[in-house]
Protein backbone atom coordinates (compact mmCIF):
# COMPACT_ATOMS: atom_id res chain seq x y z
CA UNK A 1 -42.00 -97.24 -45.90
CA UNK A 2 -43.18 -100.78 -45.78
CA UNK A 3 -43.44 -101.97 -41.82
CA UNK A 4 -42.55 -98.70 -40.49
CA UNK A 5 -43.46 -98.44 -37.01
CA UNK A 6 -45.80 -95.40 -36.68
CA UNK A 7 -45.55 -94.91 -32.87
CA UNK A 8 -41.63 -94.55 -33.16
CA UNK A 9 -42.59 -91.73 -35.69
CA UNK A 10 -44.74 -90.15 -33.45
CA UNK A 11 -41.98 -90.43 -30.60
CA UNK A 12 -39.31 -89.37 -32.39
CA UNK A 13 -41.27 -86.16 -33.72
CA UNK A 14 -42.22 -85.25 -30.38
CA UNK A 15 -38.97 -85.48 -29.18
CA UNK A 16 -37.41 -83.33 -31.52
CA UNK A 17 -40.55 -80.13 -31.22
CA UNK A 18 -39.93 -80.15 -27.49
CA UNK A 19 -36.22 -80.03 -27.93
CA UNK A 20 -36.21 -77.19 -30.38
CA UNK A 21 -39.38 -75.71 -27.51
CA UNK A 22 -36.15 -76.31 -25.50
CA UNK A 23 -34.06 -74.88 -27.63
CA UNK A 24 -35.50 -71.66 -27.93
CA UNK A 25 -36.37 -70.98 -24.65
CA UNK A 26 -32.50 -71.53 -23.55
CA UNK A 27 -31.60 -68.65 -26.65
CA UNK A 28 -34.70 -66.54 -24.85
CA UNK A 29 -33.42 -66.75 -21.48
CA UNK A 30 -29.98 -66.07 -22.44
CA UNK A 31 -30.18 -63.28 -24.40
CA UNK A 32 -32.23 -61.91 -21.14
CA UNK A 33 -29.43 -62.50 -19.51
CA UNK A 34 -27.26 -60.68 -21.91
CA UNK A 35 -29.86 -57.37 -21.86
CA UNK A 36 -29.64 -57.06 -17.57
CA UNK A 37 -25.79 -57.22 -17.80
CA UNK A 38 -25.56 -53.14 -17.47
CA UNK A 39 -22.47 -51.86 -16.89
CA UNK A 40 -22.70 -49.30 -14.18
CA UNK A 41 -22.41 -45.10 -15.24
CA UNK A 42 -20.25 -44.62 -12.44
CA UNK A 43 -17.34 -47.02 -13.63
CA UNK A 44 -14.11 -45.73 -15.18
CA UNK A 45 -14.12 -45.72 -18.62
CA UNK A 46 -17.71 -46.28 -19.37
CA UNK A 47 -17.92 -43.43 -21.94
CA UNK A 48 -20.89 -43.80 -24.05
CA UNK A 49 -21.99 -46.71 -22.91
CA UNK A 50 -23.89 -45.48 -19.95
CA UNK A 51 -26.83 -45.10 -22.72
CA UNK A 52 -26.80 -49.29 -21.29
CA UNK A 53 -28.59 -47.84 -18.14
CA UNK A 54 -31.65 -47.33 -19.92
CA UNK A 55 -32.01 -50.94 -20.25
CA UNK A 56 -32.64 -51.89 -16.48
CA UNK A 57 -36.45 -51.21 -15.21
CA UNK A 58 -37.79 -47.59 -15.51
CA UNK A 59 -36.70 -45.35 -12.89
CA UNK A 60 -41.42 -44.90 -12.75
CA UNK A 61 -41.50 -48.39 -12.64
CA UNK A 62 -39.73 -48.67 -9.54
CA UNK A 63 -41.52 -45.45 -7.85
CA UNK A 64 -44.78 -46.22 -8.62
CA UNK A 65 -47.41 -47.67 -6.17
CA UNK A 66 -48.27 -50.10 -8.81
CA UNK A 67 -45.16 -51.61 -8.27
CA UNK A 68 -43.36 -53.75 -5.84
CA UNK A 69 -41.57 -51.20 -3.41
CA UNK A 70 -38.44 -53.87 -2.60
CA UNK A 71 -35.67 -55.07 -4.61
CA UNK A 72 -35.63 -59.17 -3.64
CA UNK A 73 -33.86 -59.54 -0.74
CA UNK A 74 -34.93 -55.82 0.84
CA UNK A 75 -38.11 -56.86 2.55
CA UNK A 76 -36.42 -59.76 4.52
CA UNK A 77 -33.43 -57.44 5.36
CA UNK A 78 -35.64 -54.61 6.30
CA UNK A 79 -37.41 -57.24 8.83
CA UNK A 80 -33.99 -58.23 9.99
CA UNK A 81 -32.69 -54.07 10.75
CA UNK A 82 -35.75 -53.28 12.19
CA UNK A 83 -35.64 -56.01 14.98
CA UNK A 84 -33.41 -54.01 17.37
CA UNK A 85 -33.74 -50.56 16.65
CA UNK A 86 -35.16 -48.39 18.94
CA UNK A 87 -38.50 -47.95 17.02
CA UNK A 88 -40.97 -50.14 15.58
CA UNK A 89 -42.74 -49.48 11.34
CA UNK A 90 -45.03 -51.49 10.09
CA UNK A 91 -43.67 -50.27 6.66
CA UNK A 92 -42.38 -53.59 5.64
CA UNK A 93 -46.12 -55.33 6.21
CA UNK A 94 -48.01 -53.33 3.57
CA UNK A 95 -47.68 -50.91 0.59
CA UNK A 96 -50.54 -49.04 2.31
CA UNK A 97 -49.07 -48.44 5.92
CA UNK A 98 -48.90 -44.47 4.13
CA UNK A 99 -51.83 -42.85 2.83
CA UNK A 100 -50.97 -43.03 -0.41
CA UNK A 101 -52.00 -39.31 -0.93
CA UNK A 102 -48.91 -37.84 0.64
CA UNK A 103 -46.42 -40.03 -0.59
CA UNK A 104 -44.61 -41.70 -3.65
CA UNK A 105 -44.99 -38.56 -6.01
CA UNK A 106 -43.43 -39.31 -9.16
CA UNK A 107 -41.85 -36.18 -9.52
CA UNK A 108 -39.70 -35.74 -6.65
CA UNK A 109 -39.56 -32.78 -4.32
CA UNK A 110 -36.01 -32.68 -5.00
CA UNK A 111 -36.58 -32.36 -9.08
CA UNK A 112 -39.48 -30.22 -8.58
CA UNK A 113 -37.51 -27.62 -6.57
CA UNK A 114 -34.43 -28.17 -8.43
CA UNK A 115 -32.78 -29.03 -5.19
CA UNK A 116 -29.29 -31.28 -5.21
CA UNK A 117 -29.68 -34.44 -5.19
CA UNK A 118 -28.93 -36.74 -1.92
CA UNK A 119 -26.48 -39.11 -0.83
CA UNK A 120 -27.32 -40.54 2.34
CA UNK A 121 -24.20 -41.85 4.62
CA UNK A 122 -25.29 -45.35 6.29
CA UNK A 123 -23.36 -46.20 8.55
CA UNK A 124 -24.06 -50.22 9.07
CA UNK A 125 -26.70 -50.94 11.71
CA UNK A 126 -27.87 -47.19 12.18
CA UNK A 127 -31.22 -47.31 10.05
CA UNK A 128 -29.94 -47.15 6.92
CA UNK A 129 -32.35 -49.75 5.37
CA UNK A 130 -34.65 -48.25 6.85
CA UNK A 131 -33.75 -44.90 5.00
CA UNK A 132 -33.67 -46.43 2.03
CA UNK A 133 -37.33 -48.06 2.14
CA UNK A 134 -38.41 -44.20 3.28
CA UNK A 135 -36.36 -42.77 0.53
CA UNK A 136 -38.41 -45.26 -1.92
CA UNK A 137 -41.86 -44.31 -0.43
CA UNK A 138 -41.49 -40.80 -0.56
CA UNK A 139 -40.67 -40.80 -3.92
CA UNK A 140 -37.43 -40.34 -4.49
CA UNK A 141 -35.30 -41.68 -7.91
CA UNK A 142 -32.57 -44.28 -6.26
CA UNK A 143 -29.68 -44.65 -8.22
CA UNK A 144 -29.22 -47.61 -10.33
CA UNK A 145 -28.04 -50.78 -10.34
CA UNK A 146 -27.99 -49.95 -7.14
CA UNK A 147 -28.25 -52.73 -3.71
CA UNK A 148 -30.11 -50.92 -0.74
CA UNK A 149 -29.66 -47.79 -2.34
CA UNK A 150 -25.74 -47.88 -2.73
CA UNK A 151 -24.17 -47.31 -5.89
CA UNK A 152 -23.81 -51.23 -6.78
CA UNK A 153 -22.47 -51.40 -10.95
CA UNK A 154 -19.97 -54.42 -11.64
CA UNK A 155 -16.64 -52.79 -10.46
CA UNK A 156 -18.57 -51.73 -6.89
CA UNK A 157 -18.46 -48.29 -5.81
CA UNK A 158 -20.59 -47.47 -2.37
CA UNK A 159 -21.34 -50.48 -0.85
CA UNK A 160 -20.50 -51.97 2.36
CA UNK A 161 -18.07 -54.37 0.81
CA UNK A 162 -16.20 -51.81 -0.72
CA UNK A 163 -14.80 -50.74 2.44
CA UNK A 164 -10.90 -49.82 1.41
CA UNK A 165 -10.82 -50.01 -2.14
CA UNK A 166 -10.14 -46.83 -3.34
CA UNK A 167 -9.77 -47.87 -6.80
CA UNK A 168 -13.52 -47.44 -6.64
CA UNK A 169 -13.82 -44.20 -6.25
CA UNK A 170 -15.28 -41.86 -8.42
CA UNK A 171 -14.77 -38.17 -8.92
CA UNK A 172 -17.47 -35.72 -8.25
CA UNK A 173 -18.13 -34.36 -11.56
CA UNK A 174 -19.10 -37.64 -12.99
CA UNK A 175 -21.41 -38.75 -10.00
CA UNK A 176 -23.36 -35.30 -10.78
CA UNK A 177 -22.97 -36.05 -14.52
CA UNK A 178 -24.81 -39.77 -13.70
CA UNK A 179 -27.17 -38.34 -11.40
CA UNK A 180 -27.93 -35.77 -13.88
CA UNK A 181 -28.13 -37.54 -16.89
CA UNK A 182 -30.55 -40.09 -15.13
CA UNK A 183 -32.53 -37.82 -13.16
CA UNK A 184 -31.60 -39.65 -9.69
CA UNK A 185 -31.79 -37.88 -6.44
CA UNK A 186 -31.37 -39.89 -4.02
CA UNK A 187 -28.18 -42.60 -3.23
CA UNK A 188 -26.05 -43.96 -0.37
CA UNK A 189 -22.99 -44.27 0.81
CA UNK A 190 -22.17 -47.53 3.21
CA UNK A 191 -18.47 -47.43 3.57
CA UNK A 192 -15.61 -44.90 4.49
CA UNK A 193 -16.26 -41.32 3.56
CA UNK A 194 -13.30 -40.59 0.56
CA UNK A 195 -12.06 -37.06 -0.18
CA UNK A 196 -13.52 -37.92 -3.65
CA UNK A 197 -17.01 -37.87 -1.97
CA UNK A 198 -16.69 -34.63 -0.65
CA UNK A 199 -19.03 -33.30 -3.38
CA UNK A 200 -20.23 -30.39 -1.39
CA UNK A 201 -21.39 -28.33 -4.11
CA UNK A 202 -23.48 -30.89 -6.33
CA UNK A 203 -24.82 -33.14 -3.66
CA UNK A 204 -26.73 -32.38 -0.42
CA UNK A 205 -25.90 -35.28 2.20
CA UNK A 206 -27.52 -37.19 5.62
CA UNK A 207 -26.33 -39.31 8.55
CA UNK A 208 -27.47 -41.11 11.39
CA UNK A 209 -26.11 -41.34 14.13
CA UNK A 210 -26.96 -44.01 16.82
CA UNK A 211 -25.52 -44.40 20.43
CA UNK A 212 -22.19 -46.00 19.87
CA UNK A 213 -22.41 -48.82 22.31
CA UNK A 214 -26.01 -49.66 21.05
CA UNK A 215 -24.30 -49.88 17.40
CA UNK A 216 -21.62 -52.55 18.66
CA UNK A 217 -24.02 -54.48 20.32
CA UNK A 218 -26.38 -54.39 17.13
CA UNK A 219 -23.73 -55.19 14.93
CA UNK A 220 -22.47 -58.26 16.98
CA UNK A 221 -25.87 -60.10 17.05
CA UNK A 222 -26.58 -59.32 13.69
CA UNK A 223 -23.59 -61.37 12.27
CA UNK A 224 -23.38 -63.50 15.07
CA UNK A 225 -27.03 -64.57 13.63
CA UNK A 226 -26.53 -63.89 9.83
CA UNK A 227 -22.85 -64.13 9.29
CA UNK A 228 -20.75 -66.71 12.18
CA UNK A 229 -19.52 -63.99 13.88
CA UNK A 230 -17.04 -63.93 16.38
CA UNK A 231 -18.97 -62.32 19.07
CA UNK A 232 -16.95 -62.15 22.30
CA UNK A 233 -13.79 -62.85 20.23
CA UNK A 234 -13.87 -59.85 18.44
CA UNK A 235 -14.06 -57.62 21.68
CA UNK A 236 -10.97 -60.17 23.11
CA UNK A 237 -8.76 -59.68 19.88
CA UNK A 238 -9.29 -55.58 20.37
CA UNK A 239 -8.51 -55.95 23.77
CA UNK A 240 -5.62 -58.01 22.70
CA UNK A 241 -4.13 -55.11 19.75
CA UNK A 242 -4.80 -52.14 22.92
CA UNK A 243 -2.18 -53.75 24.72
CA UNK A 244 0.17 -53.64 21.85
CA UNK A 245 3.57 -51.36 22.25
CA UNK A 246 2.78 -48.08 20.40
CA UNK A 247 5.57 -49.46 17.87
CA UNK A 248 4.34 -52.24 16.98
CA UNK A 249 0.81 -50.73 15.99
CA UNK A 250 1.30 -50.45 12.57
CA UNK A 251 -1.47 -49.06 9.97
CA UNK A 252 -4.03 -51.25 8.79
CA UNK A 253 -4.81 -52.42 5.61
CA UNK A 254 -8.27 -52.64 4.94
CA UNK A 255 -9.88 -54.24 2.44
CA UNK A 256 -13.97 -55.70 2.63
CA UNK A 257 -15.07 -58.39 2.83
CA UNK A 258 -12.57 -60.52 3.54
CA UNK A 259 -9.93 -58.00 5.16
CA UNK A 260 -12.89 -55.93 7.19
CA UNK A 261 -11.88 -57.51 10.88
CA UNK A 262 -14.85 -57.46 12.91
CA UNK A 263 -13.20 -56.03 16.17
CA UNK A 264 -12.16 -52.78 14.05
CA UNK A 265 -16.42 -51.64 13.98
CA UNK A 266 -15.96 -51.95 17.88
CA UNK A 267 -13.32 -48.82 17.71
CA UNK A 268 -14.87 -45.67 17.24
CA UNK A 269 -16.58 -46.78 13.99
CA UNK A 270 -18.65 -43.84 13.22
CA UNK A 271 -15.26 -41.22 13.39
CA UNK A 272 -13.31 -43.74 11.33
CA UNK A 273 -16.01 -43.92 8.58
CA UNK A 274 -16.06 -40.15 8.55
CA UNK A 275 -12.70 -39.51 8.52
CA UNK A 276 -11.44 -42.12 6.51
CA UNK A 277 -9.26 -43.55 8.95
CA UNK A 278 -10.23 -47.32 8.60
CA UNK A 279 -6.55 -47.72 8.24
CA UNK A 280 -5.32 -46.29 11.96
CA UNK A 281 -4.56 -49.34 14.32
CA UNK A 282 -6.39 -49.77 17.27
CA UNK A 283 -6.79 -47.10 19.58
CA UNK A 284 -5.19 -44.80 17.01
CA UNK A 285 -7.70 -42.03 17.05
CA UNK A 286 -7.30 -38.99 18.81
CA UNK A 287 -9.50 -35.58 19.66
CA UNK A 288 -8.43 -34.64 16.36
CA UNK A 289 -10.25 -37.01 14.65
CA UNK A 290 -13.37 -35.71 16.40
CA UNK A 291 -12.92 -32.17 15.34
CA UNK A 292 -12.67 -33.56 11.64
CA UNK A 293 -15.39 -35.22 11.51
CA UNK A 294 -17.52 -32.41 13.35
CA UNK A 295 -16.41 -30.27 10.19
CA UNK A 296 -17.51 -32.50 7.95
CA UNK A 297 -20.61 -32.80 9.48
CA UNK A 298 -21.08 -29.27 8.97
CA UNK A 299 -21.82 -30.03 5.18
CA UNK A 300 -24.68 -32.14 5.98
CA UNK A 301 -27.77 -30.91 5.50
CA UNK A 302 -29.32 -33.96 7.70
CA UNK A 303 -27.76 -35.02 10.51
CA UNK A 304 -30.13 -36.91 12.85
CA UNK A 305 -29.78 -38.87 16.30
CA UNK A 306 -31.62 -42.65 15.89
CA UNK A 307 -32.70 -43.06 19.18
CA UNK A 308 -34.87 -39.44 18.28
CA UNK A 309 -35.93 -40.00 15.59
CA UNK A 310 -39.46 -41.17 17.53
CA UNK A 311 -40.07 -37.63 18.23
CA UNK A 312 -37.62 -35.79 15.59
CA UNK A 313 -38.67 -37.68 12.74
CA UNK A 314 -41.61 -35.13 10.73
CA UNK A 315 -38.26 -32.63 11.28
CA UNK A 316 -36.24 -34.37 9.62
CA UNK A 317 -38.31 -35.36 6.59
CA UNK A 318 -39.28 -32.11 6.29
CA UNK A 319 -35.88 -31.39 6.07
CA UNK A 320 -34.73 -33.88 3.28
CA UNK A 321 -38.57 -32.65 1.29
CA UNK A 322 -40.78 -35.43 1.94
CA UNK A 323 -43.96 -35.19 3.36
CA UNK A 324 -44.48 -34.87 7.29
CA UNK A 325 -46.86 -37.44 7.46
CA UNK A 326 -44.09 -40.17 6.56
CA UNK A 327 -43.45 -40.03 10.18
CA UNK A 328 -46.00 -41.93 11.20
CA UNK A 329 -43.80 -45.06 10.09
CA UNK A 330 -42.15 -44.46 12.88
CA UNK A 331 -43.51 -45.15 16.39
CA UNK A 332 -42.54 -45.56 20.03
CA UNK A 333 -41.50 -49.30 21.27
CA UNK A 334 -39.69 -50.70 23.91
CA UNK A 335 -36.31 -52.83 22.55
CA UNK A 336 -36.75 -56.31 23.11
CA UNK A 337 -33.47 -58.22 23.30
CA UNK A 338 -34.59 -61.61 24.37
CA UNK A 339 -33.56 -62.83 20.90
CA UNK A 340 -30.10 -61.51 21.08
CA UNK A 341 -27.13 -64.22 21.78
CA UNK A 342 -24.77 -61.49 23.24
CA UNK A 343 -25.47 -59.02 26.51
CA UNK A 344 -22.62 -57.10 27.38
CA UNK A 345 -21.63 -57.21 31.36
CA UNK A 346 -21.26 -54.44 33.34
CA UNK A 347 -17.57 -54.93 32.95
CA UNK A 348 -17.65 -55.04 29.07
CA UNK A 349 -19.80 -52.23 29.17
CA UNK A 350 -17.56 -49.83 31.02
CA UNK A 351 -14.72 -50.94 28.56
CA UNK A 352 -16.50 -50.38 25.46
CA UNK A 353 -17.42 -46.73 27.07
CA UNK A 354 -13.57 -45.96 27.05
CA UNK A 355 -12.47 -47.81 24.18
CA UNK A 356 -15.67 -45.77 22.17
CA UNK A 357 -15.18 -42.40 24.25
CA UNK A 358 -14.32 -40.73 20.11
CA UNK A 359 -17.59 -41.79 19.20
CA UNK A 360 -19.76 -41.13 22.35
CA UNK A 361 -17.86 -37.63 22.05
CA UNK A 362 -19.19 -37.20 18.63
CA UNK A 363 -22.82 -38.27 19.52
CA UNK A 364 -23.21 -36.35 22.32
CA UNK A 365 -22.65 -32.95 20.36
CA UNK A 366 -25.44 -33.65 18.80
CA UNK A 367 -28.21 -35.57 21.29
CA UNK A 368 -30.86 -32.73 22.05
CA UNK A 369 -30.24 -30.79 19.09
CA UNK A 370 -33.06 -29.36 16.48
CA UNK A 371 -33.01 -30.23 12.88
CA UNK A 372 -34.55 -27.67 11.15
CA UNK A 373 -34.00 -25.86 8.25
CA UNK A 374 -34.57 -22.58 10.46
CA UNK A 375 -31.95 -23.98 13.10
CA UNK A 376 -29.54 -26.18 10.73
CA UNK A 377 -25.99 -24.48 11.10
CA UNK A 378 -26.23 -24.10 14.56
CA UNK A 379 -27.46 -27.97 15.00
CA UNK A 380 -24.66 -28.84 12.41
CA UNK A 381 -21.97 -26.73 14.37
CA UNK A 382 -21.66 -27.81 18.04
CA UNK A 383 -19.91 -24.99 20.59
CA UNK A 384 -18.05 -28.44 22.45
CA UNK A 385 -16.43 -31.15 22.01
């Protein structure tokens, strides 16, 4: 190898060990990849291979104080949820806001009793995050994949955008099986309420209800701030389907995200989500739909009031088995609404009070009531309207 050129040697060998470095790393990261694509238990046809589960992160792992409490992306929308409700938590700021003696038992309350598990209804902008984070602190085994506690596997089952597919749905003996198999007890629900979710007898359930007009105006900034929404639009196109001819208010069809119009959460959201009547046109809903979701409601074994929740709240986790103490996560604050781009005029005010009279009906039957397991069927059954 007469008048070879040892530096070129040197080069070329260097090139080709950090290639096949390269190399190998790419194979590494992709057969990562490969492992974390887990098909969800809940979806149709999944048979045996819901055994796949087992490879995401230990359901310890992601109870235990030595761990981060958030899934990426939970802390910042935690921050964002908590900005206009009508509390304040500093639960967010630290892993230790809770003496850690009270909370995050590995063994859930619900396992150790051999209580049902829970699916929590959150209806969008009424605490639900919040829940969720709680839910996570006190212990409780979420449901997985799952994306702020909702069912989230690859064909979507309870999360906000899957609002009107029904294709989703999933029968009750084979969310039990799921929950069973994997020792979960605790998951949400953040779209319309199907009859296939009516799982009475395997599943205890919770809602939150928050003062209807204070839930438009929440929703409004928050995608006016997070998501270009239409704002003042939204409450003008409503106004604009009310003043259709009864005939020519046909039903909707429904599909998030990209068929979820924003003026139909400014219609007696909470009774639509309950009674699965996303699909009625504007100003559809009647007294009926009231009593409905009042007997619904009477299958809940939770069923608290946001704006209470200050001075309910020990009740109600004493309710759903978690330690009393949690509820010194939440304390008393004044809303500030400087940073919000939309205040409703008296005018708009008085409108929404009409337009929402379904949903102010179905909050006010239970504003002032106890929930306790001593006084639970008479919170859960209201004597009015």
């Amino acid at each position: 190898m007469h008048g070879l050129d040892w530096s070129c040697v040197l080069i070329a060998t260097l090139f080709l060990q950090a290639n096949g470095i390269r190399d190998g790393k790419d194979e590494k990261k992709r057969s990562f990849r490969s492992s974390q694509q887990v098909r969800h238990p809940l979806d149709a046809g999944v048979g045996n291979a819901s055994i796949e589960l087992l490879n995401a992160p230990s359901l310890t792992d992601t109870n235990s104080l030595a761990k981060v409490l958030y899934d990426p992306g939970e802390e910042v929308s935690l921050q964002d949820d908590m900005v206009d409700l009508p509390f304040s938590s500093d639960l967010f700021v630290t892993n230790a806001s809770i003496p850690t003696n009270v909370t995050m038992s590995l063994a859930s309350a619900r396992l150790s009793n051999k209580q049902k598990p829970l699916l929590w209804i959150h209806i969008h902008k009424a605490a639900g995050t919040f829940m969720c984070m709680m839910a996570k602190r006190a212990g409780e085994r979420i449901v997985r994949p799952q994306s702020n506690c909702n069912s989230a596997g690859p064909a979507g089952h309870d999360r906000y955008k899957d609002v009107g597919h029904r294709e989703r749905a999933v029968t009750c003996a084979r969310r039990k099986k799921i929950f069973t198999q994997f020792g979960f007890t605790w998951g949400a629900i953040e779209r319309e309420l199907w009859p296939s979710d009516h799982c009475w007898n395997h599943f205890d359930y919770g809602i939150m209800l928050r003062q209807p007009l204070d839930l438009i105006h929440s929703y409004l900034n928050y995608n006016l701030k997070f998501h270009g929404g239409n704002g003042r639009a939204s409450m003008k196109e409503l106004e604009r389907r009310l003043k259709w001819p009864p005939r020519l208010r046909k039903r909707l069809w429904i599909r998030a995200p990209a068929r979820f119009p924003e003026w139909l959460f400014l219609d007696n959201i909470m009774t639509r989500l309950l009674t699965n009547s996303m699909e009625v046109p504007a100003g559809g809903l009647k007294v009926q739909h009231v009593v409905k979701a009042k007997q619904i409601l009477e299958h809940f074994k939770v069923v608290a009031v946001l704006e209470e929740l200050p001075s309910t709240g020990h009740e109600i986790f004493q309710t759903l088995g978690w330690p009393k103490e949690m509820a010194s996560q939440i304390k008393e604050k004044k809303l500030h609404v400087a940073r919000d781009r939309l205040h409703f005029t008296a005018a708009e005010t008085k409108w929404l009070r009409y337009v929402n009279r379904h949903d102010i009906r179905l909050y006010n039957s239970f504003v002032g009531k106890r929930n306790t397991s001593s006084s639970l069927k008479s919170f859960a059954r209201p004597h009015h309207l």
